[in-house]
PDB file of N, CA and C in Angstrom:
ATOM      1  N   UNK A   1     -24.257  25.909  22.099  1.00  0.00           N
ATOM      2  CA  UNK A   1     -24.069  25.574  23.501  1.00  0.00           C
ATOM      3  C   UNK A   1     -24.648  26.672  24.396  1.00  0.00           C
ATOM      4  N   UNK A   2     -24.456  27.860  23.696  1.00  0.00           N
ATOM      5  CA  UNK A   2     -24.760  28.610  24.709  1.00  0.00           C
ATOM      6  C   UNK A   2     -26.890  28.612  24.831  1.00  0.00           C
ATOM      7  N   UNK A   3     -26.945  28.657  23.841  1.00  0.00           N
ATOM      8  CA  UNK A   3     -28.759  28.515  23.954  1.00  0.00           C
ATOM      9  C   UNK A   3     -29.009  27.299  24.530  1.00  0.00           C
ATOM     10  N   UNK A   4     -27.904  26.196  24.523  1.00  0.00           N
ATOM     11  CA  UNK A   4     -28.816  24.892  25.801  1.00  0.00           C
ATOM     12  C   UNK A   4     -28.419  25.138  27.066  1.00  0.00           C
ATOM     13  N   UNK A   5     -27.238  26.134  27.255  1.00  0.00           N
ATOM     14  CA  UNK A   5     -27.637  26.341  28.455  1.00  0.00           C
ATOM     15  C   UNK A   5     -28.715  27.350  28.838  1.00  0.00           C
ATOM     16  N   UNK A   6     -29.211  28.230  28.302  1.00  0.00           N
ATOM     17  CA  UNK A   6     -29.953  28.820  28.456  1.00  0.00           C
ATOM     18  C   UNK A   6     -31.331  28.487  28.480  1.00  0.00           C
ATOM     19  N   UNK A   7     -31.296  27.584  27.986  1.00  0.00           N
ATOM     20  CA  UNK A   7     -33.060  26.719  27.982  1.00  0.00           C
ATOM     21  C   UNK A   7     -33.035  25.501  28.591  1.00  0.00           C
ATOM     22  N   UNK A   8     -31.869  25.217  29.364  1.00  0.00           N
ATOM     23  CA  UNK A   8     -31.595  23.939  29.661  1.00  0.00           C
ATOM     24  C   UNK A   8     -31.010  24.029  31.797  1.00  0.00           C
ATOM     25  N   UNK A   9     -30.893  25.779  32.158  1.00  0.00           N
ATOM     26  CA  UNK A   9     -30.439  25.675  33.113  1.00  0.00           C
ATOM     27  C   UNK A   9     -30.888  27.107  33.622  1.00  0.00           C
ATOM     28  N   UNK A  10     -31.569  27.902  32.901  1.00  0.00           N
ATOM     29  CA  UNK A  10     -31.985  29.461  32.495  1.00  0.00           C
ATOM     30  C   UNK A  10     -30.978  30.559  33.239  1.00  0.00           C
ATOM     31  N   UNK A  11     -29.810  29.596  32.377  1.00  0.00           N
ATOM     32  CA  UNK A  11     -28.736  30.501  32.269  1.00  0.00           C
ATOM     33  C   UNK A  11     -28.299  31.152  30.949  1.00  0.00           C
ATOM     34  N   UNK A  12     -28.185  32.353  30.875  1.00  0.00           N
ATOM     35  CA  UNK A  12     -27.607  32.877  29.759  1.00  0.00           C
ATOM     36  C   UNK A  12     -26.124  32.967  29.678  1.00  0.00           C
ATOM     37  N   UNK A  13     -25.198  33.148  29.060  1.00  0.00           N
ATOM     38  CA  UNK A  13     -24.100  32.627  29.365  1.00  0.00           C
ATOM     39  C   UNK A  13     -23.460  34.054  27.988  1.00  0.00           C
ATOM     40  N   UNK A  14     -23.186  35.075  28.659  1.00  0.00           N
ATOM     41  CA  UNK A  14     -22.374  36.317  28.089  1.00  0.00           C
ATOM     42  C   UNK A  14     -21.599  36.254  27.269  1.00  0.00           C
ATOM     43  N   UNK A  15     -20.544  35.264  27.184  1.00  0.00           N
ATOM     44  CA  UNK A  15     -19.254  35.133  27.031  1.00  0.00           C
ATOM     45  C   UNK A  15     -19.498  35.140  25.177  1.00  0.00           C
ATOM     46  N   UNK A  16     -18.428  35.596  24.689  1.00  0.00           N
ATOM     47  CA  UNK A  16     -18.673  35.409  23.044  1.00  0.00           C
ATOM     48  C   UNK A  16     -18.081  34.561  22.295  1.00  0.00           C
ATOM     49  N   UNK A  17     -17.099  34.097  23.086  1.00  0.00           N
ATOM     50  CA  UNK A  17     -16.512  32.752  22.671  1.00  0.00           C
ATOM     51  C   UNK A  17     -16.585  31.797  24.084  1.00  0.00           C
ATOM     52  N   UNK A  18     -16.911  30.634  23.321  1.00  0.00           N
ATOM     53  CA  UNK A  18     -16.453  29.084  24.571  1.00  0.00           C
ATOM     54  C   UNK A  18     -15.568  28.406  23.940  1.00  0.00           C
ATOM     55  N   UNK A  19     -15.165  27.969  24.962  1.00  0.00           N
ATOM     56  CA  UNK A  19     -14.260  26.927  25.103  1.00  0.00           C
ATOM     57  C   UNK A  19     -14.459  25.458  25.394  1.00  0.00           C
ATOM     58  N   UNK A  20     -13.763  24.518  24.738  1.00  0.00           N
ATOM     59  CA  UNK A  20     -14.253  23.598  25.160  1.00  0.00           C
ATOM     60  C   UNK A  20     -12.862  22.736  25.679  1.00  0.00           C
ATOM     61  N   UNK A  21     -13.141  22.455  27.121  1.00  0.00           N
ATOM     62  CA  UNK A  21     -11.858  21.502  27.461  1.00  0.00           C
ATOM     63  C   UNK A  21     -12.161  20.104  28.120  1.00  0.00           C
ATOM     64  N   UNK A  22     -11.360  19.020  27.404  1.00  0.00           N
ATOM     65  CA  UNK A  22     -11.615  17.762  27.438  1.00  0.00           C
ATOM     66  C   UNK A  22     -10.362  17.127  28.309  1.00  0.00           C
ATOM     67  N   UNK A  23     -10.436  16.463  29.319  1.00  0.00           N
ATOM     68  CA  UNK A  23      -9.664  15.685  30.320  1.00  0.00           C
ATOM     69  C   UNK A  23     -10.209  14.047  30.604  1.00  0.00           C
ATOM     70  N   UNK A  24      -8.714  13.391  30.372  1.00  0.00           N
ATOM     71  CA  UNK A  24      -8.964  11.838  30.446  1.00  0.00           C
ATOM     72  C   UNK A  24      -8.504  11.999  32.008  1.00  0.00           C
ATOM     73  N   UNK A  25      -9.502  11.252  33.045  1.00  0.00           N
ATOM     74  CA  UNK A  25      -8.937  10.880  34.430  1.00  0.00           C
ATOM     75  C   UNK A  25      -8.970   9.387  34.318  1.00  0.00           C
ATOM     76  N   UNK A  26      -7.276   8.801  34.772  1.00  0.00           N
ATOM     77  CA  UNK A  26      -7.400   7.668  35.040  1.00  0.00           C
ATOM     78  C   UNK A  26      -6.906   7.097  36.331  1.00  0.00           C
ATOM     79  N   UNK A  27      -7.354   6.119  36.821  1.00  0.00           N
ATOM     80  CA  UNK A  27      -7.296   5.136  38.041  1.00  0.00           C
ATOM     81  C   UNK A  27      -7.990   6.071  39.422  1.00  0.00           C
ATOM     82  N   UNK A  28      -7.120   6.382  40.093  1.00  0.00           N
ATOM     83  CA  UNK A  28      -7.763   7.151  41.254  1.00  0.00           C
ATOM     84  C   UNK A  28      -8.066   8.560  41.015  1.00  0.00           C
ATOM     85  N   UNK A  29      -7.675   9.162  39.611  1.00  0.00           N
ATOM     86  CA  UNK A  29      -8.129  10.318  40.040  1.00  0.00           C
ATOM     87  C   UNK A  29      -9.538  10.876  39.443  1.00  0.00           C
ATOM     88  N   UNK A  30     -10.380   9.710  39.194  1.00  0.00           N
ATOM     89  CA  UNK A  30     -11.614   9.728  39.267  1.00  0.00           C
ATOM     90  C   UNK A  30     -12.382   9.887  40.372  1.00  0.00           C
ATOM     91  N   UNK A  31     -12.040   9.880  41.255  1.00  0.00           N
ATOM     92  CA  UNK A  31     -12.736  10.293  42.446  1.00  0.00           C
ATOM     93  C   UNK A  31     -12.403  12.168  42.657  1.00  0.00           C
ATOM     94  N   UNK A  32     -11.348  12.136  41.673  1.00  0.00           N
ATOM     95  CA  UNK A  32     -11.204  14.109  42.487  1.00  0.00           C
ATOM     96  C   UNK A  32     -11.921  14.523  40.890  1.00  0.00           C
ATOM     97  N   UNK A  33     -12.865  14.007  40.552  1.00  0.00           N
ATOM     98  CA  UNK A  33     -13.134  14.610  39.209  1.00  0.00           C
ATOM     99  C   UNK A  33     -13.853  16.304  39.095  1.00  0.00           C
ATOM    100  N   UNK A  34     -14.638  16.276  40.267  1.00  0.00           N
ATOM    101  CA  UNK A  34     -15.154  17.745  40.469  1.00  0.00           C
ATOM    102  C   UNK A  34     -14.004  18.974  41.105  1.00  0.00           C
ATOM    103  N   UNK A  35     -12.818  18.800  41.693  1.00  0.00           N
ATOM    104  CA  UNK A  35     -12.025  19.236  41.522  1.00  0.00           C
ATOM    105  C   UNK A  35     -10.801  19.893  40.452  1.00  0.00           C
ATOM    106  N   UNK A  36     -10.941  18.862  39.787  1.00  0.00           N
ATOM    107  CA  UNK A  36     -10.304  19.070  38.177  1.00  0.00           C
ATOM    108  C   UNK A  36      -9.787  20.564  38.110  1.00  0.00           C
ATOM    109  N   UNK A  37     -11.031  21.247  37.535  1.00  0.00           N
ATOM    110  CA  UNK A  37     -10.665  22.925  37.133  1.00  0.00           C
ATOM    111  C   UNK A  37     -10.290  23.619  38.240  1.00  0.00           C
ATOM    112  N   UNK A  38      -9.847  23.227  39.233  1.00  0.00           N
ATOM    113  CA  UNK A  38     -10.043  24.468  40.324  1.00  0.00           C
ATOM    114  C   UNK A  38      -8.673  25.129  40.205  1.00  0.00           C
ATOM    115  N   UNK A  39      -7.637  24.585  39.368  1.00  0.00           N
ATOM    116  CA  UNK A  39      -6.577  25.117  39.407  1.00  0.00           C
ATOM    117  C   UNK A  39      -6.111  25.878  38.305  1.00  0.00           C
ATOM    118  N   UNK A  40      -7.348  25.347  37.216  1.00  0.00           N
ATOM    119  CA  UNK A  40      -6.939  25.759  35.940  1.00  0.00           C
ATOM    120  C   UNK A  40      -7.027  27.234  35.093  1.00  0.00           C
ATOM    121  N   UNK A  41      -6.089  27.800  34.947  1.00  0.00           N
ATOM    122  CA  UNK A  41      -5.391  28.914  34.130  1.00  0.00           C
ATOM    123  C   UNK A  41      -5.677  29.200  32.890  1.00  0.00           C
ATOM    124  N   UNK A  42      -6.070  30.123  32.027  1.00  0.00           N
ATOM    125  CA  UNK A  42      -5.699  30.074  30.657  1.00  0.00           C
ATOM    126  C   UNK A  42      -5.102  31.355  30.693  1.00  0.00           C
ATOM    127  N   UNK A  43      -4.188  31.637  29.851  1.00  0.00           N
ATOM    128  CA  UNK A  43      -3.621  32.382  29.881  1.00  0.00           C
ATOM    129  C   UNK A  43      -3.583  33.274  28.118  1.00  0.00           C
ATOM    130  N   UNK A  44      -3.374  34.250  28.126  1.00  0.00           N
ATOM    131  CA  UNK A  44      -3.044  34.312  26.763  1.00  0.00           C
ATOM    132  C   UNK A  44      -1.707  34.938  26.838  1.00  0.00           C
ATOM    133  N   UNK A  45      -0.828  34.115  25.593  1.00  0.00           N
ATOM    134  CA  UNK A  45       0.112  34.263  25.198  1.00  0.00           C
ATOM    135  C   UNK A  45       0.997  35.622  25.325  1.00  0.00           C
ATOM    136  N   UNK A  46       2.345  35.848  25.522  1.00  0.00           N
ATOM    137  CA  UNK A  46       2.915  37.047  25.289  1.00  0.00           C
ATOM    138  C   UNK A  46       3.749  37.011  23.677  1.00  0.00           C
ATOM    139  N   UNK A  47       3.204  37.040  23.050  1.00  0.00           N
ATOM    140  CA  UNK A  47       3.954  37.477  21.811  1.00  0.00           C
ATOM    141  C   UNK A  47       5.165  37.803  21.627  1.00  0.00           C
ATOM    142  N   UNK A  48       5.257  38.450  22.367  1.00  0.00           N
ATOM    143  CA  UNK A  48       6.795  39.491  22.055  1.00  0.00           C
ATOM    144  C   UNK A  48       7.902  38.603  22.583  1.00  0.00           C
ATOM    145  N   UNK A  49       7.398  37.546  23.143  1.00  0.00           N
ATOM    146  CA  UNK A  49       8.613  36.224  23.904  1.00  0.00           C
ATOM    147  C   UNK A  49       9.243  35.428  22.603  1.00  0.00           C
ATOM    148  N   UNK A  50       9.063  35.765  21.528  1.00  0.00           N
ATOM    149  CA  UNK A  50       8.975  35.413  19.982  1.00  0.00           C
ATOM    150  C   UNK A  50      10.194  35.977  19.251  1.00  0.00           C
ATOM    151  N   UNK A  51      11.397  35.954  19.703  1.00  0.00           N
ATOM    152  CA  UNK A  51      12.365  36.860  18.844  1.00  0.00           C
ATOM    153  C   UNK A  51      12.416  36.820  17.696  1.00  0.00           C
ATOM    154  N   UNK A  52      12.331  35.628  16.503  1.00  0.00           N
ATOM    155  CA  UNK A  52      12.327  36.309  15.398  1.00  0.00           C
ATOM    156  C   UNK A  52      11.438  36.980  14.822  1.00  0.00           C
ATOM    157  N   UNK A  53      11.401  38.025  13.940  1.00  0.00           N
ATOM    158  CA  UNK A  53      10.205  38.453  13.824  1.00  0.00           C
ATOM    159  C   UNK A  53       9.435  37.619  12.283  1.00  0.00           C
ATOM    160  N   UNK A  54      10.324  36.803  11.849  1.00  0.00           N
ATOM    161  CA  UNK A  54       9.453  35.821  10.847  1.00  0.00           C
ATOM    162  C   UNK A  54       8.692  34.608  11.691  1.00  0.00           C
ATOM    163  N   UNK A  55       9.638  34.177  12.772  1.00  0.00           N
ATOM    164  CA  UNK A  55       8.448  33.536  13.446  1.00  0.00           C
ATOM    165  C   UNK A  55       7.170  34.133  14.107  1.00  0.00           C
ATOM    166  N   UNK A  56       7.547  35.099  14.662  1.00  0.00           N
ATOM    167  CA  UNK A  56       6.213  35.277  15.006  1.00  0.00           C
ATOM    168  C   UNK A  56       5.059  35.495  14.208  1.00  0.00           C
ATOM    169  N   UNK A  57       5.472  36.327  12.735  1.00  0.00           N
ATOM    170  CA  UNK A  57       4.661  36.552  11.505  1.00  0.00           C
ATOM    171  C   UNK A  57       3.888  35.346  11.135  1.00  0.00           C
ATOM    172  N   UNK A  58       4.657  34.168  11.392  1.00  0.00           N
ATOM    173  CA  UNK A  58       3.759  32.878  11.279  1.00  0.00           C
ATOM    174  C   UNK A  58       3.424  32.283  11.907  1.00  0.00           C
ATOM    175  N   UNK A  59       2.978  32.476  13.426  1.00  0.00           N
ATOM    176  CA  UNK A  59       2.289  32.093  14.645  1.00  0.00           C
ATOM    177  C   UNK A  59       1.181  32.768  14.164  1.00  0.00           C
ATOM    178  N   UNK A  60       1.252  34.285  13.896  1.00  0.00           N
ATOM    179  CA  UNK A  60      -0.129  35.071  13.819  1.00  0.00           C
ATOM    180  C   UNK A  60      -0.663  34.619  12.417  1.00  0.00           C
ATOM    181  N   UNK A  61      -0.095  34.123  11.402  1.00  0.00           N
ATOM    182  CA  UNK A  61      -0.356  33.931  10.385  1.00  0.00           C
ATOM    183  C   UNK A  61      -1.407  32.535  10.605  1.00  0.00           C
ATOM    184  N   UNK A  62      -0.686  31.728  11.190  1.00  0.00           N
ATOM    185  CA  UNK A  62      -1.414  30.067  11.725  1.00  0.00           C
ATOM    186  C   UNK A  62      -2.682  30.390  12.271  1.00  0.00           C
ATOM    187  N   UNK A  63      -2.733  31.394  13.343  1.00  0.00           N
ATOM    188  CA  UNK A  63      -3.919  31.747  14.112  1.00  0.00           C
ATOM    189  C   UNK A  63      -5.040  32.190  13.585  1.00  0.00           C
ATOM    190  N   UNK A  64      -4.749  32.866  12.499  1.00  0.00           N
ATOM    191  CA  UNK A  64      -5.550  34.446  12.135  1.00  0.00           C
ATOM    192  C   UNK A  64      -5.915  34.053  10.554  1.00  0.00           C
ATOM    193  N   UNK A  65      -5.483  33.022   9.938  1.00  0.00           N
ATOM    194  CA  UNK A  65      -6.090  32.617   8.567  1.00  0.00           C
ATOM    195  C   UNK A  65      -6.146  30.771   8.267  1.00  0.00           C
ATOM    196  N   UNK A  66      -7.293  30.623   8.059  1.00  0.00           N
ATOM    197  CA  UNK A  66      -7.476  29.386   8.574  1.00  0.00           C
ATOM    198  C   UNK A  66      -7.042  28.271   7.419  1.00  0.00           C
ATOM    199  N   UNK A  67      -6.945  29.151   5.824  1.00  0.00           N
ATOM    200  CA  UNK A  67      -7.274  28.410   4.782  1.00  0.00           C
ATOM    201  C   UNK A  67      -5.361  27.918   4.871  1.00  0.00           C
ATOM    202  N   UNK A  68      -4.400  28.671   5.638  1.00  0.00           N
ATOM    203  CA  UNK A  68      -3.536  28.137   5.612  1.00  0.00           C
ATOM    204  C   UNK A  68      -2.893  27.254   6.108  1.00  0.00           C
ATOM    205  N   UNK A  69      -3.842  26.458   6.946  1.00  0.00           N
ATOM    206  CA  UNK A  69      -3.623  25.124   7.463  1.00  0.00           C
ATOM    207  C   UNK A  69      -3.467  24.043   6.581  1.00  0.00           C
ATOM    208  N   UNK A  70      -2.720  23.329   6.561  1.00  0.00           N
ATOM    209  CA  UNK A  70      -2.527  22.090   5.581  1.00  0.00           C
ATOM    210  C   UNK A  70      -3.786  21.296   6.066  1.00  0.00           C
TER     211      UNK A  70
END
């Protein structure tokens, strides 16, 4: 993605990870469709909001090794 934008808008685009975010608009709010993101946040997580410490071991565990996904 990032090389079509770059050959496609001769933008280079820094970032080292993208994201990709997908939104269904239905009935009227297809008309505010270029509005959409203007509000939108990402945030990253606070961890430590996680009291047990086996749960959290397996939040980071879910995140951080992939083969352990069912």
């Amino acid at each position: 993605k990032k090389q079509e934008r770059k050959d496609n808008a001769d933008i280079e685009v820094i970032s080292e990870h993208l994201w990709r975010v997908e939104i269904e608009l239905k009935r009227g709010m297809v008309d505010y469709w270029n509005d959409c993101f203007n509000d939108l946040h990402i945030l990253q997580p606070d961890w430590k909001t996680i009291e047990r410490t086996s749960d959290r071991a397996m939040v980071f565990m879910l995140l951080n090794e992939e083969e352990e996904w069912g």
